[in-house]
PDB file of N, CA and C in Angstrom:
ATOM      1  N   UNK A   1     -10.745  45.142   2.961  1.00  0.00           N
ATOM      2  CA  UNK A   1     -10.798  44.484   4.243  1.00  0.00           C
ATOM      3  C   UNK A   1      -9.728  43.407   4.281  1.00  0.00           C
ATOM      4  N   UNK A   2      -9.227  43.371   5.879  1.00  0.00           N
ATOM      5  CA  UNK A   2      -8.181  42.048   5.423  1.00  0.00           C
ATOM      6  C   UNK A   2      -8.571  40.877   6.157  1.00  0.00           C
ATOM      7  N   UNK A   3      -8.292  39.853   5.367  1.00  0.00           N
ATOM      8  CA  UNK A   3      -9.066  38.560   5.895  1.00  0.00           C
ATOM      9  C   UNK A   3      -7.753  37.452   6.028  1.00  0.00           C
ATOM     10  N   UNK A   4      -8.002  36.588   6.679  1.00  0.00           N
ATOM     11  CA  UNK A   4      -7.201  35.382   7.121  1.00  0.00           C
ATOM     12  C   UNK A   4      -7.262  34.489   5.796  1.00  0.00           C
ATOM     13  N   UNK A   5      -5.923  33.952   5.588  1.00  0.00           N
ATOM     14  CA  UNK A   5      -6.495  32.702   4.207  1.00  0.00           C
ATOM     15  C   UNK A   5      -5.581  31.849   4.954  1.00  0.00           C
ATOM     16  N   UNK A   6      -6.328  30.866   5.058  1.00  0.00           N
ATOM     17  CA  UNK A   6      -5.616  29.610   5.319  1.00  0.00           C
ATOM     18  C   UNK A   6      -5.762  27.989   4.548  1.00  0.00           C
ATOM     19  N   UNK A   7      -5.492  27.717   4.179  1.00  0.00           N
ATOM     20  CA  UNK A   7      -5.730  26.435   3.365  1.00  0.00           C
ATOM     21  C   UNK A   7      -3.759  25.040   3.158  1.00  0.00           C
ATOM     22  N   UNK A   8      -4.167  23.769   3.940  1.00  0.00           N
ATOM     23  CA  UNK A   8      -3.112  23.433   3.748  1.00  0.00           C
ATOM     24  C   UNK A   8      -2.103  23.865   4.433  1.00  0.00           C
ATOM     25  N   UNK A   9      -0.583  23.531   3.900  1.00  0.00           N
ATOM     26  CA  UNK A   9       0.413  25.109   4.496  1.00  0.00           C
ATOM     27  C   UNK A   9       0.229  26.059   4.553  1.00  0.00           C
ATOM     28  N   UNK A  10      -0.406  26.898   3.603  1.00  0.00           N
ATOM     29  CA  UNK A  10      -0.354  28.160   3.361  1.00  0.00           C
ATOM     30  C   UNK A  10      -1.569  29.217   3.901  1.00  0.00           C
ATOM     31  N   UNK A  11      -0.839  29.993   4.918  1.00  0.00           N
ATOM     32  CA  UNK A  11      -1.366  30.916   6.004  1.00  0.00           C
ATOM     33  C   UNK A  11      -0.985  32.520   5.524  1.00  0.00           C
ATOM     34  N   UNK A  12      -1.691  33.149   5.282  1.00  0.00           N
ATOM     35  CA  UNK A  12      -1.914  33.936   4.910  1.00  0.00           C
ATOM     36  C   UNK A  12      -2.473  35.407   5.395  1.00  0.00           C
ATOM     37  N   UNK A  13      -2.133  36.602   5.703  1.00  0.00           N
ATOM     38  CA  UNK A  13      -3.245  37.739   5.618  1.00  0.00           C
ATOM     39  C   UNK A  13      -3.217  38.372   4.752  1.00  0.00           C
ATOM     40  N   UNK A  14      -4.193  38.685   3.567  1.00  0.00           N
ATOM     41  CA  UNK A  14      -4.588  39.817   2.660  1.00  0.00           C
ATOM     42  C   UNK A  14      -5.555  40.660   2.689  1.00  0.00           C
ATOM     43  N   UNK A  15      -5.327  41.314   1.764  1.00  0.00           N
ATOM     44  CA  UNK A  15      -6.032  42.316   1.799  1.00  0.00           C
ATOM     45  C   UNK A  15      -7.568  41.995   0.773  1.00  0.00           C
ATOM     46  N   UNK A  16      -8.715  42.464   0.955  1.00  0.00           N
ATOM     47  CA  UNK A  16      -9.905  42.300  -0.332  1.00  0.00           C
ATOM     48  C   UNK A  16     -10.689  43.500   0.003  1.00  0.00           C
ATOM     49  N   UNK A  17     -10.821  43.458  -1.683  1.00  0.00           N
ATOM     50  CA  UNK A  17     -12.077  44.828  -2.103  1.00  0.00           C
ATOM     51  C   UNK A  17     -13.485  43.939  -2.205  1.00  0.00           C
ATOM     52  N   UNK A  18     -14.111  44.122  -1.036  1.00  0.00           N
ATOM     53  CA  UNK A  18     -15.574  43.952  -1.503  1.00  0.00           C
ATOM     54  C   UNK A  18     -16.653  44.281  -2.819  1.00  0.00           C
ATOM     55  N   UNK A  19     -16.854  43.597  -2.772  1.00  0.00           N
ATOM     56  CA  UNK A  19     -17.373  44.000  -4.771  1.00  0.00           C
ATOM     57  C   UNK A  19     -19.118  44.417  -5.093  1.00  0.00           C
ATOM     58  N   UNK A  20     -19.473  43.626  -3.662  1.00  0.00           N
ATOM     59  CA  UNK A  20     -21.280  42.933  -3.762  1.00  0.00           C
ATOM     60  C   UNK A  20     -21.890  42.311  -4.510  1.00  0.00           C
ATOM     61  N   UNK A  21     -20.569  41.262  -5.323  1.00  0.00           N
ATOM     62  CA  UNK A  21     -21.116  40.520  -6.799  1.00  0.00           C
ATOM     63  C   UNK A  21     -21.237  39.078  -6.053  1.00  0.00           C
ATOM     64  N   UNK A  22     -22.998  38.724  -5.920  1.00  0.00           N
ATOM     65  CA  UNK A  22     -23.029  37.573  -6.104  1.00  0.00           C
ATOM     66  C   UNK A  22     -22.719  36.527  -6.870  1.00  0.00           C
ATOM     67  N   UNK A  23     -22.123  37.098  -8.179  1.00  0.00           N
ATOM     68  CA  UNK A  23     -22.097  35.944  -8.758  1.00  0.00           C
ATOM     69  C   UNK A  23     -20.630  35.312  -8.555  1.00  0.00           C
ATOM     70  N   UNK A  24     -19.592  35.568  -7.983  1.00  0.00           N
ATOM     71  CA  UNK A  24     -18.326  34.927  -7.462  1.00  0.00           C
ATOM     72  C   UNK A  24     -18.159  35.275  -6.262  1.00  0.00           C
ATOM     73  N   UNK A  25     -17.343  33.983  -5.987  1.00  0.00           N
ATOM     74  CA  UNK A  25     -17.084  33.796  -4.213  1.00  0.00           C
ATOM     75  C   UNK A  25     -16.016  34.374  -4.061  1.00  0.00           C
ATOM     76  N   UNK A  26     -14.895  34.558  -4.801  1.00  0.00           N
ATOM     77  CA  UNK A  26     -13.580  35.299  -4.515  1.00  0.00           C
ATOM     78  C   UNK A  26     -12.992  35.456  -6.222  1.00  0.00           C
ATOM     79  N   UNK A  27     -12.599  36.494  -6.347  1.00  0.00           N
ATOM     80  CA  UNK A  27     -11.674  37.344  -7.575  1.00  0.00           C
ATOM     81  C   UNK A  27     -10.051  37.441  -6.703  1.00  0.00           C
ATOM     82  N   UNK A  28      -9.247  36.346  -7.599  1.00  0.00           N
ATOM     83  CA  UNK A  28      -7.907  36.156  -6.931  1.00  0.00           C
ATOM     84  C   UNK A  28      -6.935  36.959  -8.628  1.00  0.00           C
ATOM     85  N   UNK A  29      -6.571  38.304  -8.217  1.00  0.00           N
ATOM     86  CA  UNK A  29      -5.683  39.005  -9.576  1.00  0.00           C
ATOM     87  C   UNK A  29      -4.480  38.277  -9.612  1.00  0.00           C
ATOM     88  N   UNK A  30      -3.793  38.465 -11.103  1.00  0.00           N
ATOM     89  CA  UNK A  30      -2.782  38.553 -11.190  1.00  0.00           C
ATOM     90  C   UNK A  30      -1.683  38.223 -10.462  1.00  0.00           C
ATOM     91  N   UNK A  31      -1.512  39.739  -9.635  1.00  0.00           N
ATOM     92  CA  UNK A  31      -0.260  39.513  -8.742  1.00  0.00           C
ATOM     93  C   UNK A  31      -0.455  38.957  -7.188  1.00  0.00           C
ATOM     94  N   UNK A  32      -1.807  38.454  -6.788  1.00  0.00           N
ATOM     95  CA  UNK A  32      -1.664  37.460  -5.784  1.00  0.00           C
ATOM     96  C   UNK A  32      -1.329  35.720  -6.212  1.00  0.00           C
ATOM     97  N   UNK A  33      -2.077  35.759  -7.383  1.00  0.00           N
ATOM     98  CA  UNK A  33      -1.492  34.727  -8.265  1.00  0.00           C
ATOM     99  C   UNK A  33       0.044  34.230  -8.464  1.00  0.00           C
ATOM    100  N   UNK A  34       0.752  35.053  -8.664  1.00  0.00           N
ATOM    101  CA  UNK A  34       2.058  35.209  -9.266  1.00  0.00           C
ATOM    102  C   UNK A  34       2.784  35.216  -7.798  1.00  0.00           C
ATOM    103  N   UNK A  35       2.467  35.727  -6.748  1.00  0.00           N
ATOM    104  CA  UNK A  35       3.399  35.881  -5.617  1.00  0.00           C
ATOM    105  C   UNK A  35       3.283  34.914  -4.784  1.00  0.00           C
ATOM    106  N   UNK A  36       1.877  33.655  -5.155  1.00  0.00           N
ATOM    107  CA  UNK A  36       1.627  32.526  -4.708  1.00  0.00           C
ATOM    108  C   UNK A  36       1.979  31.030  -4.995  1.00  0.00           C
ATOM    109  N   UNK A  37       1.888  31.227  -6.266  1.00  0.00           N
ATOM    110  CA  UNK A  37       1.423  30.530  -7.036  1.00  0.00           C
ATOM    111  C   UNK A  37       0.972  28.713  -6.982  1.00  0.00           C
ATOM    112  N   UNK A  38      -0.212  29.102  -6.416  1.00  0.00           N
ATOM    113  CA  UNK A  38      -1.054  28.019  -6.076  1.00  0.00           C
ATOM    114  C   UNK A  38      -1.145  27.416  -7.253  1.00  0.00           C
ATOM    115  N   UNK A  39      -1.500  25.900  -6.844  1.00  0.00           N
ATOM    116  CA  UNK A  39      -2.242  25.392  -7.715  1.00  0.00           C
ATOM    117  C   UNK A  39      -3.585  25.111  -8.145  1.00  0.00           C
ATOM    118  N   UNK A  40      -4.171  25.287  -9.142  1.00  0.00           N
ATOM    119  CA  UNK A  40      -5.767  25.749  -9.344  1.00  0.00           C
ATOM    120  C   UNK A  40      -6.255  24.708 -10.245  1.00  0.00           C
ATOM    121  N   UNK A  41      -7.042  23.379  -9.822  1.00  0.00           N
ATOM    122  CA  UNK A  41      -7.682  22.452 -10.479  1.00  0.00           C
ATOM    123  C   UNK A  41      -9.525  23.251 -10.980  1.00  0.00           C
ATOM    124  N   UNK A  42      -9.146  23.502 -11.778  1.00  0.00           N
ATOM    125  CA  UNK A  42     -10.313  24.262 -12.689  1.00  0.00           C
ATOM    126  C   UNK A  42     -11.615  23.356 -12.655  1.00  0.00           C
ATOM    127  N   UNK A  43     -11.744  22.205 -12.923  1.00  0.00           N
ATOM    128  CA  UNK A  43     -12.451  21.434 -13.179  1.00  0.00           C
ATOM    129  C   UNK A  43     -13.244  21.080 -11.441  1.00  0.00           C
ATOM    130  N   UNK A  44     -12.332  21.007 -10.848  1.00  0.00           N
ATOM    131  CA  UNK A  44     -12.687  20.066  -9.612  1.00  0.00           C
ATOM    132  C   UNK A  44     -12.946  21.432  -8.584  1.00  0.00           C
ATOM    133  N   UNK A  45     -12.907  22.373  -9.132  1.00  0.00           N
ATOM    134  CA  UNK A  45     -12.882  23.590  -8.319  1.00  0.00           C
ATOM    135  C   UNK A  45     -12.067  24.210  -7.184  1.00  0.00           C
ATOM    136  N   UNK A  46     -10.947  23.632  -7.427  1.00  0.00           N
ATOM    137  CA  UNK A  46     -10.082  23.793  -6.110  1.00  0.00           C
ATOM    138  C   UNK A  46      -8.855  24.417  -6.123  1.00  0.00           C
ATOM    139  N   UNK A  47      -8.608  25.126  -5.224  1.00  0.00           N
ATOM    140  CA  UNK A  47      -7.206  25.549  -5.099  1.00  0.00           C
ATOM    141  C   UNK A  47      -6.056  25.252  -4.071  1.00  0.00           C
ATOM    142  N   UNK A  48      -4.845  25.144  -3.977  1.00  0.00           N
ATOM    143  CA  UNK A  48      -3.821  24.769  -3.064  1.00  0.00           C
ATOM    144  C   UNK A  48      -2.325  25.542  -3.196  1.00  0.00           C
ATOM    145  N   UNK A  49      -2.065  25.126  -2.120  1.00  0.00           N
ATOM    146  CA  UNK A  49      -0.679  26.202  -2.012  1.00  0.00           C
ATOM    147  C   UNK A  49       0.554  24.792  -3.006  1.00  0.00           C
ATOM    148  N   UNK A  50       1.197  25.570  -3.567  1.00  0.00           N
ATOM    149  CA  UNK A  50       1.869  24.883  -4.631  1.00  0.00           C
ATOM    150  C   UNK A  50       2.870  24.293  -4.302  1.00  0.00           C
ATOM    151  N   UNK A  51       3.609  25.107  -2.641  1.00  0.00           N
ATOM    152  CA  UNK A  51       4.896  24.650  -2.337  1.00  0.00           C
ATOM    153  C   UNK A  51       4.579  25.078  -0.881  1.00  0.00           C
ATOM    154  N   UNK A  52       5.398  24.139   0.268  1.00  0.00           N
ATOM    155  CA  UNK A  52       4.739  24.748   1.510  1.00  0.00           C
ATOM    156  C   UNK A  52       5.056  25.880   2.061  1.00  0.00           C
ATOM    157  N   UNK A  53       4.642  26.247   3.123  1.00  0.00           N
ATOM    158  CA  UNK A  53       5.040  27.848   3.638  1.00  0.00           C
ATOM    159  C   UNK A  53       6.199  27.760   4.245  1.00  0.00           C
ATOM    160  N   UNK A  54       7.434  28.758   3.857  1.00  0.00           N
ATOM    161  CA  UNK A  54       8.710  28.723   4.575  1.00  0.00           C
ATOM    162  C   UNK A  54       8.597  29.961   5.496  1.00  0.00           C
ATOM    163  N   UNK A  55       9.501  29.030   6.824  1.00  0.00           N
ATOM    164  CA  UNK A  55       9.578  30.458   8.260  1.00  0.00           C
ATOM    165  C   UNK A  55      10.682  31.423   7.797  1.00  0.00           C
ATOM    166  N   UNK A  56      10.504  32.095   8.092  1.00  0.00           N
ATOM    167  CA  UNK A  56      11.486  33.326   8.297  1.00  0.00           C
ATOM    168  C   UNK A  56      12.582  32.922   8.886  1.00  0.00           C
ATOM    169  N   UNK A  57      12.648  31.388   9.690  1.00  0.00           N
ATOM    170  CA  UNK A  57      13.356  31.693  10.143  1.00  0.00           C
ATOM    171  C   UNK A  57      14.384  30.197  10.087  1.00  0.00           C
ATOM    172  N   UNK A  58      13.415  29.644   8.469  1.00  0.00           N
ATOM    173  CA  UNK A  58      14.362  28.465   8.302  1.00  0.00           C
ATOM    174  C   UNK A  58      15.756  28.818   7.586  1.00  0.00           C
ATOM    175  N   UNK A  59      16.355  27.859   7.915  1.00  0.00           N
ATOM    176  CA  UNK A  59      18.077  27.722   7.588  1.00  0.00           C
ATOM    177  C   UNK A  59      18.416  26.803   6.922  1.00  0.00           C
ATOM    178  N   UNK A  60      19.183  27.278   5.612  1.00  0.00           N
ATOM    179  CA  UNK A  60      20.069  26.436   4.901  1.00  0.00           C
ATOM    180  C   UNK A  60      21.642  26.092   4.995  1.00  0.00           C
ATOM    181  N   UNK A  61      21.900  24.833   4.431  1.00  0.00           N
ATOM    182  CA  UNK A  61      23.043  24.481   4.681  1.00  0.00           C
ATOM    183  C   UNK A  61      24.050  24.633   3.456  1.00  0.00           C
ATOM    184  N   UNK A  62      24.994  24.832   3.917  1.00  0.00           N
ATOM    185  CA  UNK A  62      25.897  24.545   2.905  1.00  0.00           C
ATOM    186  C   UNK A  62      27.052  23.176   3.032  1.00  0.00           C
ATOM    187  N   UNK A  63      26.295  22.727   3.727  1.00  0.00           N
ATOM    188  CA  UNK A  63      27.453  20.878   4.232  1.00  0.00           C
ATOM    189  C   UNK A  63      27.404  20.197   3.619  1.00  0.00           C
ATOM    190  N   UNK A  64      27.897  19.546   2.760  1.00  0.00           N
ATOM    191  CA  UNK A  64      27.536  18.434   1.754  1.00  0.00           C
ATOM    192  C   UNK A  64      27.057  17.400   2.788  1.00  0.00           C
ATOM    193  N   UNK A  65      25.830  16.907   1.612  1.00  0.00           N
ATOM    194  CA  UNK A  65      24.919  16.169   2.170  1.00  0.00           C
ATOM    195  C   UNK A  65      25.382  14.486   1.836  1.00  0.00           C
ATOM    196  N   UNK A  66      26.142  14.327   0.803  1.00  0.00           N
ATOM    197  CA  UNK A  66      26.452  13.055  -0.040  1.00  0.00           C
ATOM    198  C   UNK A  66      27.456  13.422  -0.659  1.00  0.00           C
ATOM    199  N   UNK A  67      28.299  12.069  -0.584  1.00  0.00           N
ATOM    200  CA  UNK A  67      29.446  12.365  -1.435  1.00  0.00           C
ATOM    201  C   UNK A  67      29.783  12.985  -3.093  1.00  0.00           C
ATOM    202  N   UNK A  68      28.370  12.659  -3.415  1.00  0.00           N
ATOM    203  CA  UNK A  68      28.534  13.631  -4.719  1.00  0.00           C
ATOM    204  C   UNK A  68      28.505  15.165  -4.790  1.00  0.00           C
ATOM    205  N   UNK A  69      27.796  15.508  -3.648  1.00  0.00           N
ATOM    206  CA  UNK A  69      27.736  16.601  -3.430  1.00  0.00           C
ATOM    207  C   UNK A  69      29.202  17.062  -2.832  1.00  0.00           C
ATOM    208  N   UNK A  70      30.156  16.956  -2.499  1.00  0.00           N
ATOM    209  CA  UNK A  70      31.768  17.436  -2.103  1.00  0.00           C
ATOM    210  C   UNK A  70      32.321  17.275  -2.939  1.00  0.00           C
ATOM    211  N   UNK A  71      32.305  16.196  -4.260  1.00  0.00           N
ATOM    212  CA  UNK A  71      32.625  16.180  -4.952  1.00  0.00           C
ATOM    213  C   UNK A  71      32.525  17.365  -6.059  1.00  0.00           C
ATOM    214  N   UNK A  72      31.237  18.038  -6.114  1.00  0.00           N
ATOM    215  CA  UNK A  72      30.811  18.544  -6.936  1.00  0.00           C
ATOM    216  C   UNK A  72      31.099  20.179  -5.970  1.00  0.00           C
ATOM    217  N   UNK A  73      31.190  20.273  -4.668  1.00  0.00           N
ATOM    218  CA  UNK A  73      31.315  21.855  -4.332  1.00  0.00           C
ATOM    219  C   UNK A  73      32.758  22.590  -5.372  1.00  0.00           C
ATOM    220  N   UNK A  74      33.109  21.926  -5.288  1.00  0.00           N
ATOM    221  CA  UNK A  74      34.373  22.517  -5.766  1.00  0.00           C
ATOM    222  C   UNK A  74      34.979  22.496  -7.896  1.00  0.00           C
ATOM    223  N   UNK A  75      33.974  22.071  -8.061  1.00  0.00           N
ATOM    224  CA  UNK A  75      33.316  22.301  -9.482  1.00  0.00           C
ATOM    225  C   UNK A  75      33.766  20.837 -10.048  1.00  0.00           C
ATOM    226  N   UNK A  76      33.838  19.870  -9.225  1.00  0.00           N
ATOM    227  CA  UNK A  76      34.198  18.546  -9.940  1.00  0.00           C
ATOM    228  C   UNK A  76      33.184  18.001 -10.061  1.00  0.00           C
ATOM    229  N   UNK A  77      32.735  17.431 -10.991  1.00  0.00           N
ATOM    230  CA  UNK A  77      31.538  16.682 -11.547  1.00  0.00           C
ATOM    231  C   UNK A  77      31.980  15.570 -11.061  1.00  0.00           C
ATOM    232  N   UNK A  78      31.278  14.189 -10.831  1.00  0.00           N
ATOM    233  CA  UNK A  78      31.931  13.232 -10.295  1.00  0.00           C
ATOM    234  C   UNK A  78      32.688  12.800  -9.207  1.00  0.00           C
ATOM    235  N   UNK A  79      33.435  13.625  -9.184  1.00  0.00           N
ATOM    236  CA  UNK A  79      34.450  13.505  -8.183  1.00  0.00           C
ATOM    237  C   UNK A  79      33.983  12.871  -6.844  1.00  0.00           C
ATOM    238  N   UNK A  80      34.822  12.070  -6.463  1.00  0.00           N
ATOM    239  CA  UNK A  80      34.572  11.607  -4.994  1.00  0.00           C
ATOM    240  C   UNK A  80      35.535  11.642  -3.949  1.00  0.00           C
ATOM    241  N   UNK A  81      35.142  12.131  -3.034  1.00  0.00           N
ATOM    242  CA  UNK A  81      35.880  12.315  -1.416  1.00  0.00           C
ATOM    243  C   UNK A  81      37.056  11.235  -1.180  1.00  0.00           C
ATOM    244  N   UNK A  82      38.389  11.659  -1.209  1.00  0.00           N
ATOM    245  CA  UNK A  82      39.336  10.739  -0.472  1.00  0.00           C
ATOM    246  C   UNK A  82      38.669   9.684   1.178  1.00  0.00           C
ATOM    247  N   UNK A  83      39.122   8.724   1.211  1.00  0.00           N
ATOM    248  CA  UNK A  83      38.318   7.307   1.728  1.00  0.00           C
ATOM    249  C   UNK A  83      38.657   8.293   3.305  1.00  0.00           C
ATOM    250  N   UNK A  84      39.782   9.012   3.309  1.00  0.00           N
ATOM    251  CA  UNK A  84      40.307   9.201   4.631  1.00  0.00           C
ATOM    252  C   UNK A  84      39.262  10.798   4.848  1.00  0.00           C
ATOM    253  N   UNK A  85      38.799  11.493   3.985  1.00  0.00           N
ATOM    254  CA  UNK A  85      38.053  12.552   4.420  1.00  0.00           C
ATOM    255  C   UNK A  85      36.504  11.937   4.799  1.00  0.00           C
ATOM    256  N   UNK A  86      36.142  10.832   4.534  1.00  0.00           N
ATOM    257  CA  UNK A  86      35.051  10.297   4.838  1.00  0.00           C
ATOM    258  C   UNK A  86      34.575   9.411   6.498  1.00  0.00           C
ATOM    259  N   UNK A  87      36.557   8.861   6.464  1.00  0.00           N
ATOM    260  CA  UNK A  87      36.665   8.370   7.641  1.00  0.00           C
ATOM    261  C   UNK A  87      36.635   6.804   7.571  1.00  0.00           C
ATOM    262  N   UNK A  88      37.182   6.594   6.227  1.00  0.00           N
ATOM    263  CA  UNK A  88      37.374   5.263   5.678  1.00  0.00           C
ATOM    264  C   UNK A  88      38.290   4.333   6.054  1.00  0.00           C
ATOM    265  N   UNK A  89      38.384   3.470   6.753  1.00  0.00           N
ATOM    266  CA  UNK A  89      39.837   2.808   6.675  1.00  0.00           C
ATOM    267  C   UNK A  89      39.341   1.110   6.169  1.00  0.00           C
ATOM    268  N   UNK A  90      41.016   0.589   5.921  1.00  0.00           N
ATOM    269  CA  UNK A  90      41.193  -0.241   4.920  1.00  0.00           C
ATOM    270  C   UNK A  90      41.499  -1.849   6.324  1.00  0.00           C
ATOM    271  N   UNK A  91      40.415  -2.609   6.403  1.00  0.00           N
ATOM    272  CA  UNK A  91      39.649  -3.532   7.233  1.00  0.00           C
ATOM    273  C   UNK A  91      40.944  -4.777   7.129  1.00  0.00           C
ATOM    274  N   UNK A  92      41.804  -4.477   6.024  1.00  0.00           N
ATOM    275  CA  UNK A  92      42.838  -5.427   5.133  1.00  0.00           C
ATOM    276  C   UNK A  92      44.227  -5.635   6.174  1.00  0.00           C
TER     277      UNK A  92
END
C-alpha cells in the first residue's frame, strides 16, 4: 500500500507491505534507509530527515560567492581578485 510520510522537510510517498504484526509500528529496510538517510535517535525514539528536501527544481551556481572563492576557481589556493575586478578604487 502506498502511504504519505511526512515529517519535518521531508515529504514523501512510499510504498508498505502490511505485515499484521502488532508488535511494531513501522519496519523501515535497508534501502529506504540508505536512500534517506534520516536520522534515528534510538533512545528517544525518534526519527528525522537528515538533510532538507531539495526541488527538482532548485539551481546551483557557479558565481563566486567570496573572494576566496575566484581565487580558488581557477586552481589558485589563496589567490585574490585584482582590486579593479572587484570594483576597487584607490580613495588616495
Amino acid at each position: 500500500m502506498d502511504l504519505a510520510v511526512k515529517f519535518e522537510d521531508f515529504d514523501s510517498t512510499e510504498s508498505f507491505l502490511g505485515l499484521g504484526k502488532d508488535k511494531y509500528d513501522l519496519i523501515l529496510g535497508m534501502p529506504w534507509l540508505e536512500k534517506h538517510e534520516p536520522w534515528i535517535d534510538w533512545r528517544g525514539e525518534a526519527i528525522g530527515a537528515s538533510r532538507p528536501a531539495v526541488s527538482d527544481r532548485a539551481l546551483m551556481s557557479n558565481v563566486p560567492t567570496s573572494v576566496r572563492d575566484w581565487g580558488a576557481r581557477d586552481g589558485r589556493q589563496g589567490a585574490y581578485a585584482p582590486e579593479e575586478e572587484l570594483g576597487v578604487t584607490d580613495s588616495n
